[in-house]
Protein backbone atom coordinates (compact mmCIF):
# COMPACT_ATOMS: atom_id res chain seq x y z
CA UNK A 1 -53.43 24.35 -22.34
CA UNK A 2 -53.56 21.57 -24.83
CA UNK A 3 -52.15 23.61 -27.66
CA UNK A 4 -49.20 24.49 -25.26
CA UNK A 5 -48.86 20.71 -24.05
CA UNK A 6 -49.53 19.51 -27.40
CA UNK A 7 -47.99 21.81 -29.79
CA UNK A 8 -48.37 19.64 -33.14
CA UNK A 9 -52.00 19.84 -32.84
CA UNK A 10 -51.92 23.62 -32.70
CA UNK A 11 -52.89 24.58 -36.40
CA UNK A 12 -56.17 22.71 -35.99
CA UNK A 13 -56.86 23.86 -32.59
CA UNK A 14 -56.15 26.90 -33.08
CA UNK A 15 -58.20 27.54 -35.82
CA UNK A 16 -61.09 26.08 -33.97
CA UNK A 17 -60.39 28.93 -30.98
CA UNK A 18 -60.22 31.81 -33.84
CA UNK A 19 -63.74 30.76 -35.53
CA UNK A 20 -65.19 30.20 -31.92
CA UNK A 21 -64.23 33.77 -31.35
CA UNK A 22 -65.86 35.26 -34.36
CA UNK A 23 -68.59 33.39 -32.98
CA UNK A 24 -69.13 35.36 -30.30
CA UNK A 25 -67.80 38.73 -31.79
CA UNK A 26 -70.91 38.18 -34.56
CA UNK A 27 -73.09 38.44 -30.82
CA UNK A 28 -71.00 41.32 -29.40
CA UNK A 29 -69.58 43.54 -32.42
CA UNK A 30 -68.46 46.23 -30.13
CA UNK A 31 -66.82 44.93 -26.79
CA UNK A 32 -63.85 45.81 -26.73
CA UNK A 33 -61.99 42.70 -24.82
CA UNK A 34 -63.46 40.66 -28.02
CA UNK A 35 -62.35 42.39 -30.18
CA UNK A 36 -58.79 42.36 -28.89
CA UNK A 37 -59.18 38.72 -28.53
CA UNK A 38 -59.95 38.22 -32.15
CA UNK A 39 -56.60 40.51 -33.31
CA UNK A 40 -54.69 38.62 -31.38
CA UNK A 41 -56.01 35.30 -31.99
CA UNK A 42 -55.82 35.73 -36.06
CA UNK A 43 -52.36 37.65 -36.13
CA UNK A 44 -51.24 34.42 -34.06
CA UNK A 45 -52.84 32.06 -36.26
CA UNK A 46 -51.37 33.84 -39.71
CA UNK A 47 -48.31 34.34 -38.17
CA UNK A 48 -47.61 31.27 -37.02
CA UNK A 49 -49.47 28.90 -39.50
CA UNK A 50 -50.30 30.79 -42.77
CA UNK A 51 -47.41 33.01 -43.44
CA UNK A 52 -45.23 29.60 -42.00
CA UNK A 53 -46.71 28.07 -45.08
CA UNK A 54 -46.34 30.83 -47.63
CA UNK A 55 -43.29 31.35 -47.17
CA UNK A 56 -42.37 27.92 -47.66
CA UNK A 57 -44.49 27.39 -50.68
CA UNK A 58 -43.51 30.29 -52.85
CA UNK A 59 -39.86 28.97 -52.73
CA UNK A 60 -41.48 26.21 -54.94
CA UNK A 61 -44.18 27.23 -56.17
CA UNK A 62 -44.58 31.05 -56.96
CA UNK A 63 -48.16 31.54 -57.86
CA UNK A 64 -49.54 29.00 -55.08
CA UNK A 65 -47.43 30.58 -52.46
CA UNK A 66 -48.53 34.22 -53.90
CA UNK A 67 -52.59 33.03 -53.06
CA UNK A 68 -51.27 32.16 -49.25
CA UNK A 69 -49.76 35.27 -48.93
CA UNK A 70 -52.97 37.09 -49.90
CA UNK A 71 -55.09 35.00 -47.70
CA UNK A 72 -52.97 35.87 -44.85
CA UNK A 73 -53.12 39.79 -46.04
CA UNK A 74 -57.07 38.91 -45.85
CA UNK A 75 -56.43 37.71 -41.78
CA UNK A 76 -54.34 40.20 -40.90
CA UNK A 77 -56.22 43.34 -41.93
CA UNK A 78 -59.23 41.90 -40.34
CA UNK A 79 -56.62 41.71 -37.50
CA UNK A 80 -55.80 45.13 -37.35
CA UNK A 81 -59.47 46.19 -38.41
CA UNK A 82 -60.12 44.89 -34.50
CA UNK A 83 -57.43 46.23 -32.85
CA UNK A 84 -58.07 49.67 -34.03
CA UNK A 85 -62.08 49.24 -32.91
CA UNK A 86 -60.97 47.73 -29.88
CA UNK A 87 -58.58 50.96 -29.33
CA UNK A 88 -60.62 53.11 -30.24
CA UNK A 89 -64.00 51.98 -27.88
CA UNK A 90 -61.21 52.50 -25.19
CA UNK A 91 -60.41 56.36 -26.03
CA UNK A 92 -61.92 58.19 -28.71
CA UNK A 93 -58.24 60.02 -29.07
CA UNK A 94 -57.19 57.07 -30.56
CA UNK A 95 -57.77 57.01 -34.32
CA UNK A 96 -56.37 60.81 -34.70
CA UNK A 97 -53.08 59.35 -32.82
CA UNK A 98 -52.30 56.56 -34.80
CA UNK A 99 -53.10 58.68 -38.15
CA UNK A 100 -50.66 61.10 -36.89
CA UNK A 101 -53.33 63.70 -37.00
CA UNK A 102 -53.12 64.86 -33.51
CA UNK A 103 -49.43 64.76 -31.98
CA UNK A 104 -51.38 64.96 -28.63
CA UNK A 105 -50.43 61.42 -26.59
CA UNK A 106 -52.78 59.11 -26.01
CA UNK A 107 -52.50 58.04 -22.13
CA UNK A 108 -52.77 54.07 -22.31
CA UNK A 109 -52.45 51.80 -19.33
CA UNK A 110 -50.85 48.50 -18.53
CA UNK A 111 -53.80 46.65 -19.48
CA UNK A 112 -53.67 48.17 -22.82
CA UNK A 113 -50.37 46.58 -23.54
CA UNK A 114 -51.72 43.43 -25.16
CA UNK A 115 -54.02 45.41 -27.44
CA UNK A 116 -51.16 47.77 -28.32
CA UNK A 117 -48.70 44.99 -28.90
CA UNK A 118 -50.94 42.57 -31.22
CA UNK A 119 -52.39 45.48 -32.91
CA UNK A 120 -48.66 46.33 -33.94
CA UNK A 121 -48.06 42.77 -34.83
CA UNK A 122 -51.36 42.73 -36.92
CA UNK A 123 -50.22 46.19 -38.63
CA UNK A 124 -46.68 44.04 -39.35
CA UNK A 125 -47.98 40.99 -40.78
CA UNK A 126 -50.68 42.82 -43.02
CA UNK A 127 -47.23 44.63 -44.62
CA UNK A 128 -45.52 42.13 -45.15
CA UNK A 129 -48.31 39.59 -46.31
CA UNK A 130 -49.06 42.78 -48.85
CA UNK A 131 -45.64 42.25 -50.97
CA UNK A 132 -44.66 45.68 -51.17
CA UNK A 133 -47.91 47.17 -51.63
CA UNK A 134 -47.63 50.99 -51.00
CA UNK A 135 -50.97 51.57 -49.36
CA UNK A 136 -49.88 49.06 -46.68
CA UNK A 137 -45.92 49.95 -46.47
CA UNK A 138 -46.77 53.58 -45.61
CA UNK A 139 -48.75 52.64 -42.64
CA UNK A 140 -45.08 50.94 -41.02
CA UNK A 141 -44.85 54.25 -38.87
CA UNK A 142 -48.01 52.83 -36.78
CA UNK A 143 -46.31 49.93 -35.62
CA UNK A 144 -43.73 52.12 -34.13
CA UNK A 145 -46.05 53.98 -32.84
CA UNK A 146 -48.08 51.28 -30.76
CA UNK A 147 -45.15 49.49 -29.60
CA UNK A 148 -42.96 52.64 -28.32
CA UNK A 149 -46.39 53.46 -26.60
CA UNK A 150 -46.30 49.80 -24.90
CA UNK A 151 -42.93 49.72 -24.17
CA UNK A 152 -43.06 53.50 -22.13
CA UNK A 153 -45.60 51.45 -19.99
CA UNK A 154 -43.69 48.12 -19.16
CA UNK A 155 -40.76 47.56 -21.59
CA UNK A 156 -40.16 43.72 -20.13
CA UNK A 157 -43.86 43.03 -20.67
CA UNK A 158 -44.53 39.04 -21.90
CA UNK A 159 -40.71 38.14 -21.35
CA UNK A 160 -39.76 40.40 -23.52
CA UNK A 161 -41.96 40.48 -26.24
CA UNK A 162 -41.68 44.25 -27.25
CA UNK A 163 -38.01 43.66 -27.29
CA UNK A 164 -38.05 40.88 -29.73
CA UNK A 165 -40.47 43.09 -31.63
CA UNK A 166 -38.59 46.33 -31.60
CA UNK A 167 -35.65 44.20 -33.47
CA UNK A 168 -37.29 44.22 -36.90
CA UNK A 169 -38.82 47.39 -36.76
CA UNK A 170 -35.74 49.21 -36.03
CA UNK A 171 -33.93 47.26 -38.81
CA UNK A 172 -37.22 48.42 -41.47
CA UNK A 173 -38.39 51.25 -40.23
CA UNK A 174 -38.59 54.14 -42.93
CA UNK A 175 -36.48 56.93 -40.59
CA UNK A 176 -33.82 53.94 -39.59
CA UNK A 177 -30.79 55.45 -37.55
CA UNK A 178 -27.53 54.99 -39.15
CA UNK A 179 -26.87 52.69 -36.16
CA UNK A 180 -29.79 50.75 -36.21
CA UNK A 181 -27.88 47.52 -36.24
CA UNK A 182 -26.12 48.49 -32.67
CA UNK A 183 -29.33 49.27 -31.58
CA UNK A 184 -31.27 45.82 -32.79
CA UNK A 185 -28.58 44.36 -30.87
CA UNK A 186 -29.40 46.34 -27.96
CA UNK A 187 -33.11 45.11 -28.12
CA UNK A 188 -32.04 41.69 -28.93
CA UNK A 189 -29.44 41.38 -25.54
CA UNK A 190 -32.98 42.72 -23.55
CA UNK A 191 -34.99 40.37 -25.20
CA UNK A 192 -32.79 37.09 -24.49
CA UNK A 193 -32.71 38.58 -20.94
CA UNK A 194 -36.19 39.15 -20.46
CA UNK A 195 -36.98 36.03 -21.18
CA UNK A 196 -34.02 34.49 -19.06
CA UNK A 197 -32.66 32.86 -22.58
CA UNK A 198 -35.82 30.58 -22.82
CA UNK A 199 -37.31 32.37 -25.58
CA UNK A 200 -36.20 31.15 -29.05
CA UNK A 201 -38.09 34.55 -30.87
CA UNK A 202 -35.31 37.07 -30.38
CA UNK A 203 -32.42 34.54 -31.82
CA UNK A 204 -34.70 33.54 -35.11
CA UNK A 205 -35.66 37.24 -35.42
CA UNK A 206 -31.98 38.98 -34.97
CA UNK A 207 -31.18 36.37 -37.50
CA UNK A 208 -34.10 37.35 -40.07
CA UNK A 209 -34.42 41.12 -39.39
CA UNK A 210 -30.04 42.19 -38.89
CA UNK A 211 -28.06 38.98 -40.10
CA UNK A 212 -29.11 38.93 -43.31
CA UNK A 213 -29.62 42.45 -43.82
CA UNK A 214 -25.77 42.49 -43.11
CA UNK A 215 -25.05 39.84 -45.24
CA UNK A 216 -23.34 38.22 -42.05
CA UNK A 217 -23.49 34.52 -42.54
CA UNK A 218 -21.48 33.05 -39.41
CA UNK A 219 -24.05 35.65 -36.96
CA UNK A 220 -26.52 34.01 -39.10
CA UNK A 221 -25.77 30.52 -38.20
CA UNK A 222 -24.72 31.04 -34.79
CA UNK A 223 -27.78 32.68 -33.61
CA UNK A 224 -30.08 29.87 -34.99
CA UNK A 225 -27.71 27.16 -33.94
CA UNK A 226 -28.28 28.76 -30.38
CA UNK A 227 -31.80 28.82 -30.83
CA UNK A 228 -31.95 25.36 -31.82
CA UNK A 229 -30.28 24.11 -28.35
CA UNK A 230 -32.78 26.02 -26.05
CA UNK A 231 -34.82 23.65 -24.12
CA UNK A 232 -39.00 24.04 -26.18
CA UNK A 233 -40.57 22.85 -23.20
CA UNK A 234 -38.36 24.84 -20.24
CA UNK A 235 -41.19 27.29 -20.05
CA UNK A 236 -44.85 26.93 -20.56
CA UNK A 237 -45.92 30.09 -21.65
CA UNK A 238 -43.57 30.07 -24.57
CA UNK A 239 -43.93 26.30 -25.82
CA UNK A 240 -46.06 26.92 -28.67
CA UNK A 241 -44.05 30.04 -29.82
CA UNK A 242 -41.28 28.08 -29.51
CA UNK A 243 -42.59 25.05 -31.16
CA UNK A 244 -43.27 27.60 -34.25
CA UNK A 245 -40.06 29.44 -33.88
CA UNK A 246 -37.60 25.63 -33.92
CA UNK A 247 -39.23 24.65 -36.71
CA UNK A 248 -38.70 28.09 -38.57
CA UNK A 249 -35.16 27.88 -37.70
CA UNK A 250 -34.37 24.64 -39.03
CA UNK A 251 -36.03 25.96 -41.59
CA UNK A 252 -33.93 28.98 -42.43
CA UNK A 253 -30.58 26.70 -41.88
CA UNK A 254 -31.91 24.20 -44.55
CA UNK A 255 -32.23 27.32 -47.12
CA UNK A 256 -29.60 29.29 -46.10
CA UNK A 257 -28.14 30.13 -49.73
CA UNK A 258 -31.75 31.64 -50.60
CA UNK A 259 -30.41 34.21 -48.24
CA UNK A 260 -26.73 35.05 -48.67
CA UNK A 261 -24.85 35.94 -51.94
């Protein structure tokens, strides 16, 4: 509650709420609701804090933002290292799905959704936190994967979450339509709606993920600009995304010429 009513204090907090979790994970090594806890409380952390930074950083200063990048790689894959324990405890068909070894579908339930979603966002962040390394970039399939498995359960799950996250995956994914543009847009439109156009997520990430893939400077603008007039504290459950999410579109619209040539 404080980190939502208080979203400037949330790097701090939050890292207190991550360590107090490994706290109790060090006691219980193999419950399962822990241990999706813990992915999703370090993929939110990185996310939102570390990879914040790096990205920043390395715009300035190459080798310093390089040693943030690998200690968010470090988070994440101990992020995904608990969502795949966590999945697996669940249903022992689990590892052989998301290794592709078995085509055989796993039958999840809604109350798997968070674990499928934050391992997918854990799988995400540990690519791109890796720079391109291959043993990491061949694993983007599993994010697919876990979040077409989430979204067959509830596809307007967390106000539209999936949506937002289905953006940049269709936009990077290795067997990419030759519309995948139309169909980012397609997630993005759910998205906005899902959320009831309170969420800033789906404007920063259509920006990120298709505008400047495109090379399409005024979509660029416009969708942050947009972002930047929603209301932060009009919902509750998404101030401290949102928080995170302003700030990184300012920040995008201060360096726009790093993007576009």
């Amino acid at each position: 509650v404080v980190l939502q009513q208080k979203p400037e204090w949330a790097k701090g907090g939050f890292n207190y709420y991550v360590q107090g979790i490994e706290k109790k994970l060090a006691k219980k090594p193999n419950d399962p609701e822990l241990l999706q806890k813990g992915c999703e409380a370090w993929t939110k952390y990185t996310y939102g804090f570390i990879m914040e930074e790096a990205d920043r950083l390395i715009m300035e200063d190459y080798n310093g933002g390089k040693q943030l990048y690998g200690q968010a790689h470090l988070n994440f894959s101990k992020a995904v290292e608990y969502g795949n324990q966590s999945l697996t405890l669940k249903t022992d068909q689990y590892e052989n799905w998301i290794s592709g070894k078995s085509d055989k579908q796993v039958k999840f339930e809604e109350e798997d959704i968070p674990n499928l979603f934050w391992t997918a966002a854990a799988y995400g962040g540990a690519i791109k936190s890796s720079r391109g390394n291959p043993e990491w970039v061949i694993l983007l399939p599993r994010v697919g994967y876990l979040l077409e498995a989430a979204l067959a359960i509830d596809p307007d799950w967390n106000k539209g979450a999936l949506y937002s996250a289905m953006i940049s995956y269709t936009i990077s994914r290795h067997d990419a339509p030759v519309n995948k543009e139309e169909i980012a847009r397609d997630y993005f439109e759910k998205a906005v709606k899902s959320s009831n156009g309170l969420d800033l997520g789906p404007y920063v990430t259509m920006a990120e993920s298709v505008s400047i893939s495109t090379q399409n400077r005024n979509e660029f603008t416009n969708l942050l600009y947009k972002a930047l007039n929603i209301d932060t504290k009009a919902d509750d459950d998404l101030r401290l995304t949102n928080h995170i999410n302003r700030n990184r579109a300012q920040w995008l619209l201060d360096n726009i010429d790093e993007f576009f040539y």
